[in-house]
PDB file of N, CA and C in Angstrom:
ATOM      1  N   UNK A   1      50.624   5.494 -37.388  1.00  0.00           N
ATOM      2  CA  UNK A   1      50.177   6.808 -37.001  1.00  0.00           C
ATOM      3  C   UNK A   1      49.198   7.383 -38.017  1.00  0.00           C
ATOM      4  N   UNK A   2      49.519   7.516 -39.253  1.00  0.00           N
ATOM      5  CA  UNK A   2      48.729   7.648 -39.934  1.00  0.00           C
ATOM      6  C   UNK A   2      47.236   6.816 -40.056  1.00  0.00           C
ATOM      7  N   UNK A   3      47.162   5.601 -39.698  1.00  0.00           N
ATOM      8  CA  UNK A   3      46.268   5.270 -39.950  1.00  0.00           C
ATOM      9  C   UNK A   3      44.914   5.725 -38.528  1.00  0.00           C
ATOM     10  N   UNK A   4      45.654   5.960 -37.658  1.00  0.00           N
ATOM     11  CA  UNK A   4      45.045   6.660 -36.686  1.00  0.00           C
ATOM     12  C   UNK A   4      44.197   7.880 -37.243  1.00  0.00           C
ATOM     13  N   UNK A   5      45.054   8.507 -37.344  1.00  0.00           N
ATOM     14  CA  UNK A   5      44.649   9.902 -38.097  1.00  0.00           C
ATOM     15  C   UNK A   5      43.407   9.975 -38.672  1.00  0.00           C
ATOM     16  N   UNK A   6      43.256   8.875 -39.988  1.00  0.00           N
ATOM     17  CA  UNK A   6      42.266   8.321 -40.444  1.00  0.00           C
ATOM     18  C   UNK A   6      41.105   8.144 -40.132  1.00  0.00           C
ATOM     19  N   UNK A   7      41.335   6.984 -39.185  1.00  0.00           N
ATOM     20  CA  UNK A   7      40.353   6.245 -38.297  1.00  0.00           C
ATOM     21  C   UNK A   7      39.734   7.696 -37.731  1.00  0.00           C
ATOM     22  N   UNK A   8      40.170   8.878 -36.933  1.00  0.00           N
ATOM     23  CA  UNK A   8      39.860  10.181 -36.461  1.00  0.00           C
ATOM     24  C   UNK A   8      39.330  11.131 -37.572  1.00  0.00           C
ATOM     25  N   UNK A   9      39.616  11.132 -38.532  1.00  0.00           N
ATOM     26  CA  UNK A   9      38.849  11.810 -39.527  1.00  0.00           C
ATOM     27  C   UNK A   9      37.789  11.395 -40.286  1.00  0.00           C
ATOM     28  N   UNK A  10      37.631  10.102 -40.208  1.00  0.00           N
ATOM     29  CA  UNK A  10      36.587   9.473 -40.647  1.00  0.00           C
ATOM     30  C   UNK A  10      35.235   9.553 -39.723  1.00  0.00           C
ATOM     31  N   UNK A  11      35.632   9.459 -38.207  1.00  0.00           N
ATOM     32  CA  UNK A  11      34.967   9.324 -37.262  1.00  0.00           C
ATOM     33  C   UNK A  11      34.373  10.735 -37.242  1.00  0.00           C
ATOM     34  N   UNK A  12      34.892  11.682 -37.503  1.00  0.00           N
ATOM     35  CA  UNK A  12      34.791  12.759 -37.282  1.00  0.00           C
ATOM     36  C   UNK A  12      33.576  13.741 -38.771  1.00  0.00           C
ATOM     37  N   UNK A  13      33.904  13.297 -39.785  1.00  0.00           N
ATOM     38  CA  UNK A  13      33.237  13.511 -40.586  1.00  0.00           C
ATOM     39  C   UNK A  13      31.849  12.606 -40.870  1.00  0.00           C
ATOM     40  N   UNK A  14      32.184  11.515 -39.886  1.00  0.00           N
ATOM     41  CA  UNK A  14      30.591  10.317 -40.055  1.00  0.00           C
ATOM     42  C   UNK A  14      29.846  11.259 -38.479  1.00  0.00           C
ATOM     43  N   UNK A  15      30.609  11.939 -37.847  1.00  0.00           N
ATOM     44  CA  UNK A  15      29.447  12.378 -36.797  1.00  0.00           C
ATOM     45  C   UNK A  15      28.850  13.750 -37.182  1.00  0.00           C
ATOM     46  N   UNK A  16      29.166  14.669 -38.377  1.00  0.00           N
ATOM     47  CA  UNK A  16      28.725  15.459 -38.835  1.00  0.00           C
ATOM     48  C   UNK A  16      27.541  15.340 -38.768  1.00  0.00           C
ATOM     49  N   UNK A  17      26.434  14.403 -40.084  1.00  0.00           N
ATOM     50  CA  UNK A  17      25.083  14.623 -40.062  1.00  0.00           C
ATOM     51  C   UNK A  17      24.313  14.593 -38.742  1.00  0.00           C
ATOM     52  N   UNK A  18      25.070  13.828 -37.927  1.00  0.00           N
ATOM     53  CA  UNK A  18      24.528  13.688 -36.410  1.00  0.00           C
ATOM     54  C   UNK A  18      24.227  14.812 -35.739  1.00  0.00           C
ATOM     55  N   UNK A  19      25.283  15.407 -35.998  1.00  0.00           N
ATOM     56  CA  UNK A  19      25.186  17.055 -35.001  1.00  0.00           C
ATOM     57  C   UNK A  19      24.171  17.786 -35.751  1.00  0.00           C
ATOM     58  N   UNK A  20      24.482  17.641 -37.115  1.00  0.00           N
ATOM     59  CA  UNK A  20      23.028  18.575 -37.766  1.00  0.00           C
ATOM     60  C   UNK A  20      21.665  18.125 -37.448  1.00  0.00           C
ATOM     61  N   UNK A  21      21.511  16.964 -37.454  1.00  0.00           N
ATOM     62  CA  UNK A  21      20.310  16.431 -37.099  1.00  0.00           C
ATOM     63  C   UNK A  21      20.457  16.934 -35.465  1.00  0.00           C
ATOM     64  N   UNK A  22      20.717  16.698 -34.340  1.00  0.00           N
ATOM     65  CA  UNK A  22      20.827  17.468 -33.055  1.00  0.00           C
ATOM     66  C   UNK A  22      20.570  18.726 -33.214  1.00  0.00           C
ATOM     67  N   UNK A  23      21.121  19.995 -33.512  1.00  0.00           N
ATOM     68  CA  UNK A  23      20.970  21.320 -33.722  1.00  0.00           C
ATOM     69  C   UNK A  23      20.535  21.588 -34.650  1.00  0.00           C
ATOM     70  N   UNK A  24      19.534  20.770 -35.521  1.00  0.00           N
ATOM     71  CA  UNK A  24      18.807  21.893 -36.551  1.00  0.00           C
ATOM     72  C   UNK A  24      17.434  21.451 -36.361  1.00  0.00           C
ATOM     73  N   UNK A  25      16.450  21.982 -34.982  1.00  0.00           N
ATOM     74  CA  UNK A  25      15.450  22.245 -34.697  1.00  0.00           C
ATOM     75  C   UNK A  25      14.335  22.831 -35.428  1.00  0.00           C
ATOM     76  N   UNK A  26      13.201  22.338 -35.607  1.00  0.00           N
ATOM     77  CA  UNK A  26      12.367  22.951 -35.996  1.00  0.00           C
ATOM     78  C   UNK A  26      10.698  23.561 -35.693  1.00  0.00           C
ATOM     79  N   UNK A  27      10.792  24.961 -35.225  1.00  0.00           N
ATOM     80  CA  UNK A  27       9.799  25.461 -34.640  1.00  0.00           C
ATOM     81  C   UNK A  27       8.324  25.294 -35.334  1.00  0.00           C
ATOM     82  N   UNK A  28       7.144  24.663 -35.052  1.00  0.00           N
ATOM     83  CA  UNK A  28       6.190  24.861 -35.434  1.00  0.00           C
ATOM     84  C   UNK A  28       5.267  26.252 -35.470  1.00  0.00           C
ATOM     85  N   UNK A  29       4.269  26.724 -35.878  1.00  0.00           N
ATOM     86  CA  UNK A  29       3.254  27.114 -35.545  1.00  0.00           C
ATOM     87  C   UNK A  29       1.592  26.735 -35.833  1.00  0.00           C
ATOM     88  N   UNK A  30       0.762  26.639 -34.807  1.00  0.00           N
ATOM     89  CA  UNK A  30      -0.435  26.557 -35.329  1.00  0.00           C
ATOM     90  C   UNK A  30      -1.625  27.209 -35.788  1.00  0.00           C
ATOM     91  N   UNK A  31      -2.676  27.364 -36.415  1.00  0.00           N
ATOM     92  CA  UNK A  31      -3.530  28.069 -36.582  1.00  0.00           C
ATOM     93  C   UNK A  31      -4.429  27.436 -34.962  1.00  0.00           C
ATOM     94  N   UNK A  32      -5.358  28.544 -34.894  1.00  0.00           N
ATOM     95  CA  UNK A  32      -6.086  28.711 -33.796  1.00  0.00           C
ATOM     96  C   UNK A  32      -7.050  27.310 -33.826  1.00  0.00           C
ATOM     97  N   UNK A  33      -7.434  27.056 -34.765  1.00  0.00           N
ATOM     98  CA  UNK A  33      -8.709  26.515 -34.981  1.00  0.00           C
ATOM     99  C   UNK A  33      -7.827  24.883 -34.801  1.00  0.00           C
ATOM    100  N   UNK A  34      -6.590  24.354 -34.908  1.00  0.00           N
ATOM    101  CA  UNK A  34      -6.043  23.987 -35.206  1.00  0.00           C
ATOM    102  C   UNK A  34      -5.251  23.219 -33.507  1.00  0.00           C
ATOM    103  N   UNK A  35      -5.111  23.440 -32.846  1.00  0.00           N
ATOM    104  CA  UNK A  35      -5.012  23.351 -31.017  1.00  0.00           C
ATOM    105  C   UNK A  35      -5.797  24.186 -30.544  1.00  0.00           C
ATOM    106  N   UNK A  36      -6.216  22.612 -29.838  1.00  0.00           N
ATOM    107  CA  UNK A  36      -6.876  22.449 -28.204  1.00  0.00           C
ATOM    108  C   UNK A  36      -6.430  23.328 -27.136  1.00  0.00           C
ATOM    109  N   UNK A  37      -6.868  24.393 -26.918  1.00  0.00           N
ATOM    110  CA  UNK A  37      -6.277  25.915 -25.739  1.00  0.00           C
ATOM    111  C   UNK A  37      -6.431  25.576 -24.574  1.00  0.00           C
ATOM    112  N   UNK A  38      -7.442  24.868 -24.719  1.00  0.00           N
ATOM    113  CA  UNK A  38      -8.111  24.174 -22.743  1.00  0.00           C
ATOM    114  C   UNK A  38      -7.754  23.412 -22.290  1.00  0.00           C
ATOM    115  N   UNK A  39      -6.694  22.410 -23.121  1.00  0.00           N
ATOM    116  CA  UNK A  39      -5.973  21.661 -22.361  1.00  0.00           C
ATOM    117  C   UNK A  39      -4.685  21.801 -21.745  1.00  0.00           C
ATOM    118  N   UNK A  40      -4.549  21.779 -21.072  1.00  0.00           N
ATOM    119  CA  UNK A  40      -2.771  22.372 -20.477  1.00  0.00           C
ATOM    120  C   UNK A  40      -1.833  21.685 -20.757  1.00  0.00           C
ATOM    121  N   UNK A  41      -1.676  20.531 -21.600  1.00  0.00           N
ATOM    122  CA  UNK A  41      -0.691  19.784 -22.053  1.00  0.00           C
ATOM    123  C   UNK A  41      -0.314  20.361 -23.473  1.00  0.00           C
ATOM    124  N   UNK A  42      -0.877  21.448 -24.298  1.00  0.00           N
ATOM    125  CA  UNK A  42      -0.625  22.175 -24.975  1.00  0.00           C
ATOM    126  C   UNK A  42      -0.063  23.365 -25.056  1.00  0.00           C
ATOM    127  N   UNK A  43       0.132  23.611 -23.612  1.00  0.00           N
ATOM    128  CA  UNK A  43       1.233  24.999 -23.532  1.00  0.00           C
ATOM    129  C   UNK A  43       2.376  23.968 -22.909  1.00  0.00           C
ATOM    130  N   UNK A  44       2.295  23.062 -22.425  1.00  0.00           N
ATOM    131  CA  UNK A  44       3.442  22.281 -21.763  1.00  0.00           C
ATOM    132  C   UNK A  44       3.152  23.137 -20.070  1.00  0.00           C
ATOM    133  N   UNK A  45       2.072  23.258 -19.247  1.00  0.00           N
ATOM    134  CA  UNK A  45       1.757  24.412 -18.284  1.00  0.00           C
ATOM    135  C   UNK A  45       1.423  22.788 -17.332  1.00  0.00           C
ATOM    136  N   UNK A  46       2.218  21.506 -17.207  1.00  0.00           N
ATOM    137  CA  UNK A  46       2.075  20.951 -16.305  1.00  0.00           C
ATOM    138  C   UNK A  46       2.955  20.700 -15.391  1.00  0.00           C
ATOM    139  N   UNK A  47       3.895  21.798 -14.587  1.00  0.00           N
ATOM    140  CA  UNK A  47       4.497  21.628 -13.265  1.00  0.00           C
ATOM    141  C   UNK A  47       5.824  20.920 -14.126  1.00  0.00           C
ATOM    142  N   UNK A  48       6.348  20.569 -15.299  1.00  0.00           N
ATOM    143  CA  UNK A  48       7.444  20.478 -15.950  1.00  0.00           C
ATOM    144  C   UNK A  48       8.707  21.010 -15.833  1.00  0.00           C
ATOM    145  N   UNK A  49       9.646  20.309 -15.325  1.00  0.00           N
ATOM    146  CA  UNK A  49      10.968  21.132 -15.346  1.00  0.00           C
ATOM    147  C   UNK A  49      11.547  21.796 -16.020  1.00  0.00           C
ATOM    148  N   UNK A  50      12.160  22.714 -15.630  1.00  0.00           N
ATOM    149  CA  UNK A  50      12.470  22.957 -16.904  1.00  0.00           C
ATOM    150  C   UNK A  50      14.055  22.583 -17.145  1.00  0.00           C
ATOM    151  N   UNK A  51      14.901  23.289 -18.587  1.00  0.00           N
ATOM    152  CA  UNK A  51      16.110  22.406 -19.335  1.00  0.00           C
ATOM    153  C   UNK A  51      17.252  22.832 -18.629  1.00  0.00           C
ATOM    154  N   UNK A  52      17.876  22.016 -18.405  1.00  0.00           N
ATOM    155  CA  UNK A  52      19.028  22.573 -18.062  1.00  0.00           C
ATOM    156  C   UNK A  52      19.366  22.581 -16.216  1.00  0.00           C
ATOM    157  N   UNK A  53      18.316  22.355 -15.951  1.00  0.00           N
ATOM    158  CA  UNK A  53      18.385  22.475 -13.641  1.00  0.00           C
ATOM    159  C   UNK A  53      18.437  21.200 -13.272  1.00  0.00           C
ATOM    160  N   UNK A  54      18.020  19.783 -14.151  1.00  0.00           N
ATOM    161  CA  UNK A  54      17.707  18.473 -13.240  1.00  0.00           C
ATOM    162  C   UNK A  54      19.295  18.099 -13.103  1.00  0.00           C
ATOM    163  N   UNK A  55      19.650  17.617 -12.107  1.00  0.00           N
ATOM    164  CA  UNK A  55      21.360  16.783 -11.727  1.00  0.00           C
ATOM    165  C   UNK A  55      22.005  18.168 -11.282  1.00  0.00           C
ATOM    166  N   UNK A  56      23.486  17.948 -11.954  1.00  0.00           N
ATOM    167  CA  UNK A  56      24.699  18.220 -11.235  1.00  0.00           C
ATOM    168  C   UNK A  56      24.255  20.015 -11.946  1.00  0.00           C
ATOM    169  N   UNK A  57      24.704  20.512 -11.896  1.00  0.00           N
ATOM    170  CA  UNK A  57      24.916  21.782 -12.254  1.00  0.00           C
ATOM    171  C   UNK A  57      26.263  22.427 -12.330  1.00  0.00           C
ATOM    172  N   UNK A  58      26.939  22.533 -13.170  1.00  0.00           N
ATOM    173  CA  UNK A  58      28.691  23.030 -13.436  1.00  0.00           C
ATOM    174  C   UNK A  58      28.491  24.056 -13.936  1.00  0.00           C
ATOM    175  N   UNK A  59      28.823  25.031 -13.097  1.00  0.00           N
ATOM    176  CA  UNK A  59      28.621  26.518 -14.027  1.00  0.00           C
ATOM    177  C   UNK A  59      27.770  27.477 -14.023  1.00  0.00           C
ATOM    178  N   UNK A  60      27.066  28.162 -14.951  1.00  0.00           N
ATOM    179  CA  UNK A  60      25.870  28.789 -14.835  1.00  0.00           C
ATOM    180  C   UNK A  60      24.919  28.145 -15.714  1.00  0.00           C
ATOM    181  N   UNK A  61      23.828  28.099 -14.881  1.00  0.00           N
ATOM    182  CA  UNK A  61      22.457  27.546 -15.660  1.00  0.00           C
ATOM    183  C   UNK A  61      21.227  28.394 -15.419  1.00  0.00           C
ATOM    184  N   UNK A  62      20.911  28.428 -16.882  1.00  0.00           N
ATOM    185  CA  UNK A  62      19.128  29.222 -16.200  1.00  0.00           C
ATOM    186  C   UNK A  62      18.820  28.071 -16.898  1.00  0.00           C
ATOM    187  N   UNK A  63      16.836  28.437 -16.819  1.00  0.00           N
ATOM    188  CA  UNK A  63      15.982  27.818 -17.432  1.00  0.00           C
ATOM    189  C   UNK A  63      14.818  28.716 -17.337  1.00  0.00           C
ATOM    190  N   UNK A  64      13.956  29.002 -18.577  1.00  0.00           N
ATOM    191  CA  UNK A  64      12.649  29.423 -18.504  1.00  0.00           C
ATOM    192  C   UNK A  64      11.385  28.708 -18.921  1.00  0.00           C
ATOM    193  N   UNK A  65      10.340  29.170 -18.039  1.00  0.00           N
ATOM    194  CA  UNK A  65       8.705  28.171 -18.376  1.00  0.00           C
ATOM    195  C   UNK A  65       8.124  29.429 -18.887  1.00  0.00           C
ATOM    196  N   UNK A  66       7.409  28.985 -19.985  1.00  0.00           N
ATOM    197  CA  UNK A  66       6.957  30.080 -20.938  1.00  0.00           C
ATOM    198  C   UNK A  66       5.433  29.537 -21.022  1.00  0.00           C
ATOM    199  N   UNK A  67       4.376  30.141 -20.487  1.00  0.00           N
ATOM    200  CA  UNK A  67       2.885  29.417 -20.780  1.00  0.00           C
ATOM    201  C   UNK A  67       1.947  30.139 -21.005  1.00  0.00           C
ATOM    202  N   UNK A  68       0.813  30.419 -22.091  1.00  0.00           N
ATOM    203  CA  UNK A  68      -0.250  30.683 -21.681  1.00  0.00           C
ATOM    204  C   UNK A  68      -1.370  29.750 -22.060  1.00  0.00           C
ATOM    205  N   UNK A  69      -2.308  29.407 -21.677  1.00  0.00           N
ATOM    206  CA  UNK A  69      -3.646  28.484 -21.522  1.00  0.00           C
ATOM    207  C   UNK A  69      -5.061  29.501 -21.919  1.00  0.00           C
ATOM    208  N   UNK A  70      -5.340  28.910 -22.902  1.00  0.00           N
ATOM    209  CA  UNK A  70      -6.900  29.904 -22.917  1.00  0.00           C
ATOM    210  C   UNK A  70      -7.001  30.743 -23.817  1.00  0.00           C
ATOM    211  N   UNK A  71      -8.455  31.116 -23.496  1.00  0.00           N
ATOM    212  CA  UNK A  71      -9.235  32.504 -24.714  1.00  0.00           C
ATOM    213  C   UNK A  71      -8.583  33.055 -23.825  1.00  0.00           C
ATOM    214  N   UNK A  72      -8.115  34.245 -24.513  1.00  0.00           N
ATOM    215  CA  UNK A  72      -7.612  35.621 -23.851  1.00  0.00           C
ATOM    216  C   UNK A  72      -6.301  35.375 -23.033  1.00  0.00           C
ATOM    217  N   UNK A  73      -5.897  34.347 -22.861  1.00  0.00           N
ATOM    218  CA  UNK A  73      -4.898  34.110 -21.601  1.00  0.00           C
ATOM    219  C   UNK A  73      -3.267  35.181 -22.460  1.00  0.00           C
ATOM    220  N   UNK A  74      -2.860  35.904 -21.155  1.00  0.00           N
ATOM    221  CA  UNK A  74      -1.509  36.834 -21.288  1.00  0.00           C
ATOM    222  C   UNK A  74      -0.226  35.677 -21.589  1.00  0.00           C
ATOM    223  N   UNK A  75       1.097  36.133 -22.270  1.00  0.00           N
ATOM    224  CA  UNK A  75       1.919  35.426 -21.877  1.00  0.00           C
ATOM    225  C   UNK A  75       2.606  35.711 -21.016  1.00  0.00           C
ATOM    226  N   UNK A  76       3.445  34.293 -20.124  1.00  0.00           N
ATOM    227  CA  UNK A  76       4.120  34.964 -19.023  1.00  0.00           C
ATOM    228  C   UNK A  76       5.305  33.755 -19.446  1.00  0.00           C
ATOM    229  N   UNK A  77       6.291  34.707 -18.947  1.00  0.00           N
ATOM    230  CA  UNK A  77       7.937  33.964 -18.761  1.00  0.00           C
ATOM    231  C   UNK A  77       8.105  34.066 -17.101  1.00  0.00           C
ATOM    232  N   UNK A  78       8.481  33.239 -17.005  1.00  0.00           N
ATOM    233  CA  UNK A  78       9.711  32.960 -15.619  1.00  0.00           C
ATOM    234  C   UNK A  78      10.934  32.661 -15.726  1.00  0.00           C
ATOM    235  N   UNK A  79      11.979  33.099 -15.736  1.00  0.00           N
ATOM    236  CA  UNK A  79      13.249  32.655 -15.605  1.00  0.00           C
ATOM    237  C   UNK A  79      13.976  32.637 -14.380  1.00  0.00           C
ATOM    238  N   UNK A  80      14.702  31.675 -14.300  1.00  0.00           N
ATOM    239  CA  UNK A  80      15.714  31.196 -13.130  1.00  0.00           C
ATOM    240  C   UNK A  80      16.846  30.825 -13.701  1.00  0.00           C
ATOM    241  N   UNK A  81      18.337  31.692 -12.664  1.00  0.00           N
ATOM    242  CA  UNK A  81      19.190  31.147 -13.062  1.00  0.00           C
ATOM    243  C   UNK A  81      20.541  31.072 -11.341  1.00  0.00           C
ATOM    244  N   UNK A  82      21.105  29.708 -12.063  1.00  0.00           N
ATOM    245  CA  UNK A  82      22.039  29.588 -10.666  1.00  0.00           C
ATOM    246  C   UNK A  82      23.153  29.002 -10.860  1.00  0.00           C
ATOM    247  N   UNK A  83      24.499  29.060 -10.241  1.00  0.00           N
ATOM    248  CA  UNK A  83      25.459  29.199 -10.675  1.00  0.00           C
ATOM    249  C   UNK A  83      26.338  28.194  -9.564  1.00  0.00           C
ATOM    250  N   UNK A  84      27.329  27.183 -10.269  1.00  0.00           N
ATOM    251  CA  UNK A  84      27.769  26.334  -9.861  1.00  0.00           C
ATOM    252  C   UNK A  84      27.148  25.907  -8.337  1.00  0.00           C
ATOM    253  N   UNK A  85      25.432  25.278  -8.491  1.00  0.00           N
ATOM    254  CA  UNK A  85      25.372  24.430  -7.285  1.00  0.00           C
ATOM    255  C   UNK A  85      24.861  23.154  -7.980  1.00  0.00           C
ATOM    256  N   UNK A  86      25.039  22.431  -6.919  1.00  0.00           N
ATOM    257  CA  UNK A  86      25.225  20.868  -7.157  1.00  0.00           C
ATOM    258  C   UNK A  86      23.563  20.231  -7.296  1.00  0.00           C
ATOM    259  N   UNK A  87      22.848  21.078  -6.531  1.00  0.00           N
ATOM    260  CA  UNK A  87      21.893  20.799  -6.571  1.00  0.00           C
ATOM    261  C   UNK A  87      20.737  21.957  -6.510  1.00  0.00           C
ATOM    262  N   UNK A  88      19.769  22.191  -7.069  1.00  0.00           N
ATOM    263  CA  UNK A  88      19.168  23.674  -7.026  1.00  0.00           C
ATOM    264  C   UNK A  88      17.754  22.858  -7.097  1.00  0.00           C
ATOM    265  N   UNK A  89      16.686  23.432  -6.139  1.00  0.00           N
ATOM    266  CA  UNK A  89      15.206  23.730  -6.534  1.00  0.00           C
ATOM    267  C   UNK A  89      14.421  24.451  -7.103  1.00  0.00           C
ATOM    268  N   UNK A  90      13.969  24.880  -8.071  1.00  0.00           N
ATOM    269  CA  UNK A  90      13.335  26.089  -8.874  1.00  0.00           C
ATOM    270  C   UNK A  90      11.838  25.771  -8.606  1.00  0.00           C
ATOM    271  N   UNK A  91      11.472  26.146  -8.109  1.00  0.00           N
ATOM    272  CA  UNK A  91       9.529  27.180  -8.259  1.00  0.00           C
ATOM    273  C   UNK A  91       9.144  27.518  -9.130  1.00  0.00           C
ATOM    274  N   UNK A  92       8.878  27.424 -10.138  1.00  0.00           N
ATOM    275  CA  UNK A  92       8.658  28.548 -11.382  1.00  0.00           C
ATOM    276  C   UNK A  92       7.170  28.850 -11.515  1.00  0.00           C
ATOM    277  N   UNK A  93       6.446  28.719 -10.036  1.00  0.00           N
ATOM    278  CA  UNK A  93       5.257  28.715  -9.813  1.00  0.00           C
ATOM    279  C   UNK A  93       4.402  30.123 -10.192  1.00  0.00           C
ATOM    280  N   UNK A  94       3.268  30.479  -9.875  1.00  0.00           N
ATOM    281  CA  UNK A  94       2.665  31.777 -10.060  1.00  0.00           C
ATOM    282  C   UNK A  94       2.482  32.447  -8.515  1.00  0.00           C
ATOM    283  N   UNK A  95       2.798  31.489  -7.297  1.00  0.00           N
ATOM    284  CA  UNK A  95       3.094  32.301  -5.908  1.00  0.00           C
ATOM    285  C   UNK A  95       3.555  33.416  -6.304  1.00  0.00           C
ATOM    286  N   UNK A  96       3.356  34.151  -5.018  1.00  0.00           N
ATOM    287  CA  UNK A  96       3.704  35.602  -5.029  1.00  0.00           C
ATOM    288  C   UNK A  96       4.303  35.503  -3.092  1.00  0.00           C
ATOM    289  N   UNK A  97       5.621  35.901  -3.081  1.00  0.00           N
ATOM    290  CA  UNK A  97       5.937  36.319  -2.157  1.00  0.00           C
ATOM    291  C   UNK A  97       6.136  37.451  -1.484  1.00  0.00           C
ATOM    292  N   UNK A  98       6.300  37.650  -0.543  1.00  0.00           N
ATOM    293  CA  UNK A  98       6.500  39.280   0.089  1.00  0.00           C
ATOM    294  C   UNK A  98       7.800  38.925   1.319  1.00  0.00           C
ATOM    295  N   UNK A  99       8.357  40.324   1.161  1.00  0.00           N
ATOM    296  CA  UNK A  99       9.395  39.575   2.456  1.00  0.00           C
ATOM    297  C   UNK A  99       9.576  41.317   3.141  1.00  0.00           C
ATOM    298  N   UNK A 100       9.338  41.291   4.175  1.00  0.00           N
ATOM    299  CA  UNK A 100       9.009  42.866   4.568  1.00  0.00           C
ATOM    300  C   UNK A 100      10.328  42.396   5.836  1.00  0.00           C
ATOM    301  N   UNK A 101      11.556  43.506   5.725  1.00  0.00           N
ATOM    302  CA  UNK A 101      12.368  43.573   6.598  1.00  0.00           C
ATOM    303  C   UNK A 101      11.877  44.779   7.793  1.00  0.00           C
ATOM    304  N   UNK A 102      11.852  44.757   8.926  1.00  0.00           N
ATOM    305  CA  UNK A 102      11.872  45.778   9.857  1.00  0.00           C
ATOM    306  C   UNK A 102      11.690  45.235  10.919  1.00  0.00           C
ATOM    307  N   UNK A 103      11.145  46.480  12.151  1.00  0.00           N
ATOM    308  CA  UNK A 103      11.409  45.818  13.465  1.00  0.00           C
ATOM    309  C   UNK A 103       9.630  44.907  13.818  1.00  0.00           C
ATOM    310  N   UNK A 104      10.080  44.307  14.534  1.00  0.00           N
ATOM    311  CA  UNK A 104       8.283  43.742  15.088  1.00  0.00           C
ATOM    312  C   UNK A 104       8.132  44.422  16.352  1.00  0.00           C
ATOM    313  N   UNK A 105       7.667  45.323  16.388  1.00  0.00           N
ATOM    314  CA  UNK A 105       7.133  45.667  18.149  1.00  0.00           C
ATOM    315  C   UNK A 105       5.577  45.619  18.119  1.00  0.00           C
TER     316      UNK A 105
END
């Protein structure tokens, strides 16, 4: 029994650096002069899924696409979020819908 124990604490303290290396991310920034603005593979603005929606879905999930492209370009967020389905489609397009309820005569 004890040596179990072991074997579990060992295992457990050798997966430490692992998790740090996993969760300790590191954000860049660039100077202007420094990235290409005109290309859209630099905001990540190519129709990309986003984290967290591809497969099964257990629970609640969002995900947001964050992009802007260009001289002058605004930033824009989209977020989506959906809650225990198995399968979900997200848009996170720049469409614009309208949905007008009333009568048609």
């Amino acid at each position: 029994m004890a040596s179990i124990r072991t074997a579990r604490t060992l295992a457990v303290l050798a997966s430490v650096p692992l998790c740090l290396g996993l969760a300790g991310g590191v954000a860049h920034a660039f100077a202007d002069t420094e990235v290409d603005t005109t290309n859209a593979w630099a905001s990540g603005n190519l129709g990309s899924l986003g984290s967290g929606v591809v497969g099964a879905n257990d629970g609640n999930v969002a995900t947001t696409q964050q992009s802007a492209i260009g001289s002058g370009a605004s930033n824009e967020s989209n977020t989506a979020g959906i809650a225990d389905s198995p399968f979900a489609a997200i848009d996170q397009s720049d469409r614009t819908y309208t949905i007008v309820f009333g009568f048609d005569w």
